[in-house]
Protein backbone atom coordinates (compact mmCIF):
# COMPACT_ATOMS: atom_id res chain seq x y z
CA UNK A 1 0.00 0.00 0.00
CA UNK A 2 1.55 3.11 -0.86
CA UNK A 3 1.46 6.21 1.27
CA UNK A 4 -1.88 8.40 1.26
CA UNK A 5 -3.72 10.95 3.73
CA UNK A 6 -7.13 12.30 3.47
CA UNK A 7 -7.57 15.17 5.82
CA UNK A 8 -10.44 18.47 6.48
CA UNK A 9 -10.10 21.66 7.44
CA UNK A 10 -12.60 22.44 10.56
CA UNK A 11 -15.90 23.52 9.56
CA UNK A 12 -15.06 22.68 5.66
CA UNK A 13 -17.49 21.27 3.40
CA UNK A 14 -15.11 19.29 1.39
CA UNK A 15 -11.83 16.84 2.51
CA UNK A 16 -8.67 16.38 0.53
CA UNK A 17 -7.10 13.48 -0.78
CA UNK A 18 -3.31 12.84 -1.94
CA UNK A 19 -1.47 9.89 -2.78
CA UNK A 20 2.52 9.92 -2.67
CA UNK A 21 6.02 8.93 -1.92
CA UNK A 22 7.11 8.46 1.87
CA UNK A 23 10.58 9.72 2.97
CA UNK A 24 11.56 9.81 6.63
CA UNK A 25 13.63 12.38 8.98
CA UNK A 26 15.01 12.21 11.84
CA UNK A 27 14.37 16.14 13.12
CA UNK A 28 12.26 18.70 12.90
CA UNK A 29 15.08 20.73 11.81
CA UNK A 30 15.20 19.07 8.57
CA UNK A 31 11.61 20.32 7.94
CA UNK A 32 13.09 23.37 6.78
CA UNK A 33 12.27 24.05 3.20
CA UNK A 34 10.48 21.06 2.75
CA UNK A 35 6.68 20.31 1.30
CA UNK A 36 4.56 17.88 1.98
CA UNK A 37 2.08 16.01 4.20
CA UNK A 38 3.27 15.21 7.43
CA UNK A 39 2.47 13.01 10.06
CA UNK A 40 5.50 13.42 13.20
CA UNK A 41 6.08 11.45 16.65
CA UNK A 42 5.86 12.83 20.25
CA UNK A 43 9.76 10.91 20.40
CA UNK A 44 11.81 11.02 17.15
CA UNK A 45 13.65 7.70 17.11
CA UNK A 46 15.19 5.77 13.76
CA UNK A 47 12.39 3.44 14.26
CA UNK A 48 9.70 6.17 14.76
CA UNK A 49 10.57 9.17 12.14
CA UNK A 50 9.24 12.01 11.06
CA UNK A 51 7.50 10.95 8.22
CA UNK A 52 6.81 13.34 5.09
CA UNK A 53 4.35 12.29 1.58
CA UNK A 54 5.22 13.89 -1.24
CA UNK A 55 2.16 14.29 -3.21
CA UNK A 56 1.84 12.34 -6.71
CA UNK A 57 -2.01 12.99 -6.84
CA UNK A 58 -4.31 15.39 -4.75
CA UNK A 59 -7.80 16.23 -5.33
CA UNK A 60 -10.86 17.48 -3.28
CA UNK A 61 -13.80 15.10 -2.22
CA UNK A 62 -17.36 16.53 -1.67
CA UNK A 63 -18.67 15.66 2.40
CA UNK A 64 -21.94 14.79 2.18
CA UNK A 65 -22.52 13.92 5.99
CA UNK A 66 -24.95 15.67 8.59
CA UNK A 67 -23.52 17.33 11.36
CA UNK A 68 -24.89 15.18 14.27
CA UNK A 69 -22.13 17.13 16.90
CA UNK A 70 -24.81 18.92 18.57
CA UNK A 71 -27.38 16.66 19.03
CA UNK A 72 -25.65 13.78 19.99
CA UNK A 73 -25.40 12.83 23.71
CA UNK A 74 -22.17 12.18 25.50
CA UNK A 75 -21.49 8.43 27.14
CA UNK A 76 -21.79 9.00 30.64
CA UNK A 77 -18.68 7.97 32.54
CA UNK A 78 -19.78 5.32 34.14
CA UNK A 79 -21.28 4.12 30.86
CA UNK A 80 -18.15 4.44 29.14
CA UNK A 81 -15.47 2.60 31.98
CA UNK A 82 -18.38 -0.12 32.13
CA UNK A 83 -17.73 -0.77 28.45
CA UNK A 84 -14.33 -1.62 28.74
CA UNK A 85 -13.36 -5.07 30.28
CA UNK A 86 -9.71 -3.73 31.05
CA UNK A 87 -11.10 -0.98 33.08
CA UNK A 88 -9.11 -2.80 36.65
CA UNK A 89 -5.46 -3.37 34.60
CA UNK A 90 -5.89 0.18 32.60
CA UNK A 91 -6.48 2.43 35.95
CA UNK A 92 -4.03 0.54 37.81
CA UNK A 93 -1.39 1.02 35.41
CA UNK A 94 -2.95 4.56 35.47
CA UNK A 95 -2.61 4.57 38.84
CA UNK A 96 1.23 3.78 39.02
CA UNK A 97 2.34 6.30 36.43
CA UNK A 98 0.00 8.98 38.20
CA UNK A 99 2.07 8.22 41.38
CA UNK A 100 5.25 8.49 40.09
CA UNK A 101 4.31 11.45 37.93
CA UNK A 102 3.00 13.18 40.47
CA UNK A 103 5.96 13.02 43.18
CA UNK A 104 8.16 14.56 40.84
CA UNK A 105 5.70 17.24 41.15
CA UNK A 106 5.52 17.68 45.04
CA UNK A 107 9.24 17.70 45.17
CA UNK A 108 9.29 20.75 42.95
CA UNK A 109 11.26 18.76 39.84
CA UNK A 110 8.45 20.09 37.03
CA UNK A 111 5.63 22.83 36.98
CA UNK A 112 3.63 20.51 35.12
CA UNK A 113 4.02 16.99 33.45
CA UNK A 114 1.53 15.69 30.85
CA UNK A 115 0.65 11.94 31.61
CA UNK A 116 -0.90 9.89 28.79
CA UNK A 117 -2.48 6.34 28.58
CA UNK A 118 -3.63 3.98 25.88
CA UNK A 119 -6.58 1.85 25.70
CA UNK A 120 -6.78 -1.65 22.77
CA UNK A 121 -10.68 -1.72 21.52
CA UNK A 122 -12.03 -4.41 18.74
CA UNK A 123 -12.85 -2.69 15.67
CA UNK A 124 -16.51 -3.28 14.48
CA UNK A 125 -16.51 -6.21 11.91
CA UNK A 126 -15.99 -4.63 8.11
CA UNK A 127 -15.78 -1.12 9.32
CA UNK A 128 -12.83 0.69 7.09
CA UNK A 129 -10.38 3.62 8.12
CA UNK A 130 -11.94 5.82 5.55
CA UNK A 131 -15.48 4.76 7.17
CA UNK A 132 -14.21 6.03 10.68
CA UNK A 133 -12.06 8.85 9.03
CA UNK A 134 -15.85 10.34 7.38
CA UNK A 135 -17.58 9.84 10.59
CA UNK A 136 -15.08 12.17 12.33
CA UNK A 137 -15.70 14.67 10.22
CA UNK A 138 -19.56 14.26 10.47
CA UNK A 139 -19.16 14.28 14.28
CA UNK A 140 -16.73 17.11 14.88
CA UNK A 141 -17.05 19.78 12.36
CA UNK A 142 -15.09 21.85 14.37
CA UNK A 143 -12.13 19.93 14.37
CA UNK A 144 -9.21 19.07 12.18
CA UNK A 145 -10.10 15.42 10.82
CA UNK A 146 -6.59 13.14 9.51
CA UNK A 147 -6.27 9.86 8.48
CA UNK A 148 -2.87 9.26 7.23
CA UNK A 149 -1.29 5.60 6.52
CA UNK A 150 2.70 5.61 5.61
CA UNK A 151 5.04 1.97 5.83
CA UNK A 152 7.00 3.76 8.70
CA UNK A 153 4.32 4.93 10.75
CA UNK A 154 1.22 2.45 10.18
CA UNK A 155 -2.40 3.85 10.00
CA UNK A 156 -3.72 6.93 12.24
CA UNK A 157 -6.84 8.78 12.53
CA UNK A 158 -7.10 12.13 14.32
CA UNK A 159 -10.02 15.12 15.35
CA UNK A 160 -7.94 17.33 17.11
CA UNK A 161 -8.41 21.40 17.78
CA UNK A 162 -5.23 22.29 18.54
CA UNK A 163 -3.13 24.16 15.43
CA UNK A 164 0.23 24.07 15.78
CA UNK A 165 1.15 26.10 13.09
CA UNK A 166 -0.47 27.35 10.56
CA UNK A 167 -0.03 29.92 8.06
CA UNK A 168 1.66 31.32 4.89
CA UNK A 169 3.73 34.32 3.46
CA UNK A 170 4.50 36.27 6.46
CA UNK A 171 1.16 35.67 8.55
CA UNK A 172 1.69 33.22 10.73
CA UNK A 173 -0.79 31.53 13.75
CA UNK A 174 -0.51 28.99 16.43
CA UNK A 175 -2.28 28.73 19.87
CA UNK A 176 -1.61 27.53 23.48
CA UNK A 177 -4.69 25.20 24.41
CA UNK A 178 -4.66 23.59 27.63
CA UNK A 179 -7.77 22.92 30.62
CA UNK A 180 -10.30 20.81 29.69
CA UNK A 181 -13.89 20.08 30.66
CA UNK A 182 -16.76 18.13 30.14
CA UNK A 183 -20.18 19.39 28.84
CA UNK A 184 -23.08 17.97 29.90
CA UNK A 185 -26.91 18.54 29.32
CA UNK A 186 -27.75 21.98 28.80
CA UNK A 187 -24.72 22.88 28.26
CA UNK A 188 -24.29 20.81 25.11
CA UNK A 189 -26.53 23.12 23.25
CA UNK A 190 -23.61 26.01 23.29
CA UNK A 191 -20.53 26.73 23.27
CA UNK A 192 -19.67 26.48 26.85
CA UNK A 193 -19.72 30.19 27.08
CA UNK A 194 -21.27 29.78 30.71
CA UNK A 195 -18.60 27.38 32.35
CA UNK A 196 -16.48 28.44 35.40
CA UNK A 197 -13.08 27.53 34.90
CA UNK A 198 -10.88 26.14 37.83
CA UNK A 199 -7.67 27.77 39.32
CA UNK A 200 -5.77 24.36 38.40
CA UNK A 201 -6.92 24.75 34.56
CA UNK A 202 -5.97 28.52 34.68
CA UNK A 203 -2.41 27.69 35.87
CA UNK A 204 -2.29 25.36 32.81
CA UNK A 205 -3.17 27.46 30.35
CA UNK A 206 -0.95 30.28 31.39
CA UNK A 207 1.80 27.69 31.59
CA UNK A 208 1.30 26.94 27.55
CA UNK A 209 0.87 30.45 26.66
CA UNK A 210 3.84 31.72 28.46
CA UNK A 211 5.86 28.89 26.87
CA UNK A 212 5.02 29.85 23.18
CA UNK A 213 5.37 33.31 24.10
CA UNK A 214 9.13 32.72 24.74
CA UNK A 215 9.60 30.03 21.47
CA UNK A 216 8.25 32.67 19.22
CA UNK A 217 10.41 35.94 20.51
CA UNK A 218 13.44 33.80 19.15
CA UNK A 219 11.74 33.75 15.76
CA UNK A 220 9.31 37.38 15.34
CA UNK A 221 9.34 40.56 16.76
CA UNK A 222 5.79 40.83 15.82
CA UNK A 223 3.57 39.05 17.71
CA UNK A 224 0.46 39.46 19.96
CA UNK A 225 -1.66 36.79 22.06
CA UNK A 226 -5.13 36.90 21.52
CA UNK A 227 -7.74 35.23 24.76
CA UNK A 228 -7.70 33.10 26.28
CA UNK A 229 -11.24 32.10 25.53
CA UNK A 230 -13.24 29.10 25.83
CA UNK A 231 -13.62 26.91 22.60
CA UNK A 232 -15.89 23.44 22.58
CA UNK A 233 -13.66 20.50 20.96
CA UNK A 234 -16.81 17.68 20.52
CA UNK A 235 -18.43 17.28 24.37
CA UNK A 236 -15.10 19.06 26.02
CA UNK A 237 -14.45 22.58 26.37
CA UNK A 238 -10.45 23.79 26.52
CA UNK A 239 -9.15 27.96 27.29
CA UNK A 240 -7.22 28.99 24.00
CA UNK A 241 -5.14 31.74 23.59
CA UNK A 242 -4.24 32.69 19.87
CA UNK A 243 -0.58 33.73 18.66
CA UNK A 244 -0.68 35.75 15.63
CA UNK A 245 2.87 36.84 14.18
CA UNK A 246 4.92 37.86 11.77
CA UNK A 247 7.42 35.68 9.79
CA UNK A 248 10.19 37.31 8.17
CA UNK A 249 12.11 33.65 7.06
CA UNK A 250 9.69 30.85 5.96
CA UNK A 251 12.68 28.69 5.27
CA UNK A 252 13.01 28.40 8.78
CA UNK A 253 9.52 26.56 9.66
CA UNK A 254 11.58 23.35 10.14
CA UNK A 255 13.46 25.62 13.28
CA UNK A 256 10.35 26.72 14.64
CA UNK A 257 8.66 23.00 14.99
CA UNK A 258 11.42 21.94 16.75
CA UNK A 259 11.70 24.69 19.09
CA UNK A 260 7.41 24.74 19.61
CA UNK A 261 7.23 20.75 19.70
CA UNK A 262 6.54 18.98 22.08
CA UNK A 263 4.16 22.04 23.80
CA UNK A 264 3.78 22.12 27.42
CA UNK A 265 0.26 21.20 26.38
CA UNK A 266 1.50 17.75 25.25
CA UNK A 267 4.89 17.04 27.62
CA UNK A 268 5.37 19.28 30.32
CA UNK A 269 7.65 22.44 32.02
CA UNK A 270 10.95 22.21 31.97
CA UNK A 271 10.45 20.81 28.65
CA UNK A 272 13.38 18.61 27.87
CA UNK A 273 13.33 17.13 31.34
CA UNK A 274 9.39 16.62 31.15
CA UNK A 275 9.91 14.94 27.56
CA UNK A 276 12.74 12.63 29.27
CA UNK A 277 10.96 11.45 32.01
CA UNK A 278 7.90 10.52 29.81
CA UNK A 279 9.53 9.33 27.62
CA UNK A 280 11.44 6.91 30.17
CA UNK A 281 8.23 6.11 32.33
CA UNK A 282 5.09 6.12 31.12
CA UNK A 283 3.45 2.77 30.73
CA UNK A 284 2.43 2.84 26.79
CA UNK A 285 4.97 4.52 24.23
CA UNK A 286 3.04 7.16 22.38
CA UNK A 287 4.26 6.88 18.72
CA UNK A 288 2.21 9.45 16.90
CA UNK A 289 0.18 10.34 19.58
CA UNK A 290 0.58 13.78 20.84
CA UNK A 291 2.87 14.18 17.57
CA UNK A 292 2.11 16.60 14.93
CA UNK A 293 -0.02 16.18 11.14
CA UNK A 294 -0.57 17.86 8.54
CA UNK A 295 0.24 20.18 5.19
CA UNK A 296 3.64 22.23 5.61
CA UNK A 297 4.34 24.40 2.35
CA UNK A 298 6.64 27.50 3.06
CA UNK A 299 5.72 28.80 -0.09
CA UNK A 300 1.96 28.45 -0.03
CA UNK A 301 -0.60 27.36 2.93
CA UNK A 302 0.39 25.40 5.96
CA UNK A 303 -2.06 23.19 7.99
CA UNK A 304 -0.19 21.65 10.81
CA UNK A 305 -1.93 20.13 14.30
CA UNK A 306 -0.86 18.57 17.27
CA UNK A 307 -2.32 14.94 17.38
CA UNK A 308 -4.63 14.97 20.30
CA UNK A 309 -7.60 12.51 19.81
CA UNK A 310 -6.16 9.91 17.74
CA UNK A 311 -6.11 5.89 17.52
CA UNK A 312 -3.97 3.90 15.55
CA UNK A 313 -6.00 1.35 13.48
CA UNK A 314 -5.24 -2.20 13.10
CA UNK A 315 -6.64 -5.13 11.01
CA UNK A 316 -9.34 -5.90 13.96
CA UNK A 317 -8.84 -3.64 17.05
CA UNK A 318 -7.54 0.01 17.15
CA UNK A 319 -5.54 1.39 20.35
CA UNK A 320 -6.94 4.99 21.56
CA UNK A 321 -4.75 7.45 23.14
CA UNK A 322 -5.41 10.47 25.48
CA UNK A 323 -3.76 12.30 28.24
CA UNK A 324 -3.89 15.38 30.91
CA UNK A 325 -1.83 18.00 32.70
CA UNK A 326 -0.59 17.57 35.76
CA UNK A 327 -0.14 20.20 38.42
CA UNK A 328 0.83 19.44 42.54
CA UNK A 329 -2.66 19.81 43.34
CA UNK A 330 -4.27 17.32 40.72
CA UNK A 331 -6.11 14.89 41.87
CA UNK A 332 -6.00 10.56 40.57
CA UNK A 333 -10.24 10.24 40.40
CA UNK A 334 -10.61 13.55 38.51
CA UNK A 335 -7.10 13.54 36.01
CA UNK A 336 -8.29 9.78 35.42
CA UNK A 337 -12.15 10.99 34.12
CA UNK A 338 -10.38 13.41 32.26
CA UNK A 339 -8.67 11.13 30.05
CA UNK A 340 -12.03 9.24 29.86
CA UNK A 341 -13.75 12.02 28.69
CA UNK A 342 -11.27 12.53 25.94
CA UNK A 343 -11.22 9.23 25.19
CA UNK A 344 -14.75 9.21 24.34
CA UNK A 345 -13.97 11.30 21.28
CA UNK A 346 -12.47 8.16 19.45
CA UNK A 347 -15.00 5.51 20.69
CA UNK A 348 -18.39 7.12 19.73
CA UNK A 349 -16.56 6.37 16.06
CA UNK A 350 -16.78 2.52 16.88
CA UNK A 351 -19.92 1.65 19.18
């Protein structure tokens, strides 16, 4: 099977589909001045690249699905932890890495550490990727919708909100999204315009924004932070704050990925010590969860988002991926729904 990726824009009425070539890197430094589709790894390792499709054939696919987003009724989270017969193994394993995670916090070693976990579920008998993929996009209109397959990195699906970089010329935009919280009943109608946000998810947020902040005064002297605000991602709300900024050197987008990824949304503060220790201890490696997808083009539009709400698919069963942010005062019960919740994006695809 060669390489391929269909992918749509939020609230577009069409997807796009390309066909290519695979080549592999080893950095996001070598991203500079290079075109293509890409599909990137929270850990860059020789046997987990950064993998880029050169187009052979692209063309633009008509969506004719109903948006069901805001009519459709959230599992419950009992419902959804009854559903899964791992539920004992998965939140002990939780458990451990929340425990370890979270005394590196109380002795002051990080700010805040993301933790992530990974749950196996069958796959629906005949159900396709493509099936799923068009279901996403019927279910979260809001969201940037990827399915990607390459030889080095296997098959992926995505609905995330959270740009990483997008852009072209000189305009450039990426945003620090962090906090998250469920909507229920009422509340599913809107936009979450009426929720009270939490000193913990404050903190959070701040910690992201003040992170990009700093990455993008090494690259623009014209910049300004926009929110935050609250934005609904499916049945979860997040705080956003928008970077918009200037770009005097395109060729350098490769230099900017590597200093933005991973965010603190995604690792953790200090960065490289957050990546290490996640990278070293959490139970499930992440691969291309919590990675980065999309269109990168210095010379003409670039679509690029961190890969939050993704499952890699498999001949029969597909593993789901989530995770949270961890502050001292964060709590085991409440970090572990939080995960649920996100999970949830990826299994109303299969049930």
């Amino acid at each position: 099977m060669s390489a391929f990726a269909l992918y749509r824009l939020p609230h577009a009425d069409h997807y796009v589909r390309l066909e290519g070539t695979s080549r592999q890197l080893l950095s996001c430094n070598q991203l500079n001045g290079v075109s293509g589709f890409v599909v990137a790894p929270f850990e860059v390792r020789p046997d987990q690249p950064i993998v880029v499709i050169s187009p052979d054939a692209v063309w633009n696919e008509e969506l004719r699905v109903k948006n069901e987003e805001s009519t459709a009724l959230a599992l419950p989270f009992e419902t959804a932890v009854a559903n899964s017969s791992l539920r004992d193994a998965s939140f002990s394993n939780y458990a451990i890495d929340f425990a370890n995670f979270h005394a590196q916090l109380r002795l002051g070693v990080f700010r805040k550490i993301v933790l992530a976990r990974c749950v196996r579920e069958p796959l629906p008998a005949g159900t396709s990727p493509e099936q799923l993929f068009l279901r996403a996009c019927q279910l979260y209109p809001r969201m940037f919708v990827a399915l990607v397959y390459t030889p080095q990195s296997g098959m992926w699906l995505t609905a995330t909100p959270e740009i990483l970089l997008q852009g072209h010329g000189h305009d450039w935009r990426t945003i620090a999204l962090a906090g998250t919280m469920r909507l229920e009943g009422e509340q599913l109608s809107g936009e979450g315009e009426n929720v009270t946000w939490s000193t913990k998810n404050i903190e959070e947020q701040r910690i992201v924004a003040t992170y990009i902040a700093e990455c993008l005064e090494q690259f623009s002297s014209d910049f300004r932070e926009e929110g935050p605000r609250t934005v609904r991602a499916a049945n979860l709300v997040h705080l956003r704050s928008d970077f918009i900024f200037k770009l005097p050197d395109t060729d350098r987008l490769g230099s900017l990925l590597y200093a933005l990824h991973p965010t603190p949304a995604v690792c953790g503060l200090p960065k490289r010590e957050a990546f290490r220790f996640i990278t070293r201890n959490e139970h499930t490696p992440r691969c291309y969860y919590s990675g980065f997808v999309g269109m990168l083009d210095p010379q003409a539009d670039t679509h690029l988002y961190v890969a939050l709400r993704c499952m890699s698919i498999g001949a029969d069963h597909c593993r789901l991926y989530a995770g949270g942010g961890l502050l001292k005062d964060s709590q085991l019960e409440q970090e572990w729904q939080e995960t649920e919740a996100k999970l949830e994006t990826m299994r109303r695809l299969i049930c």
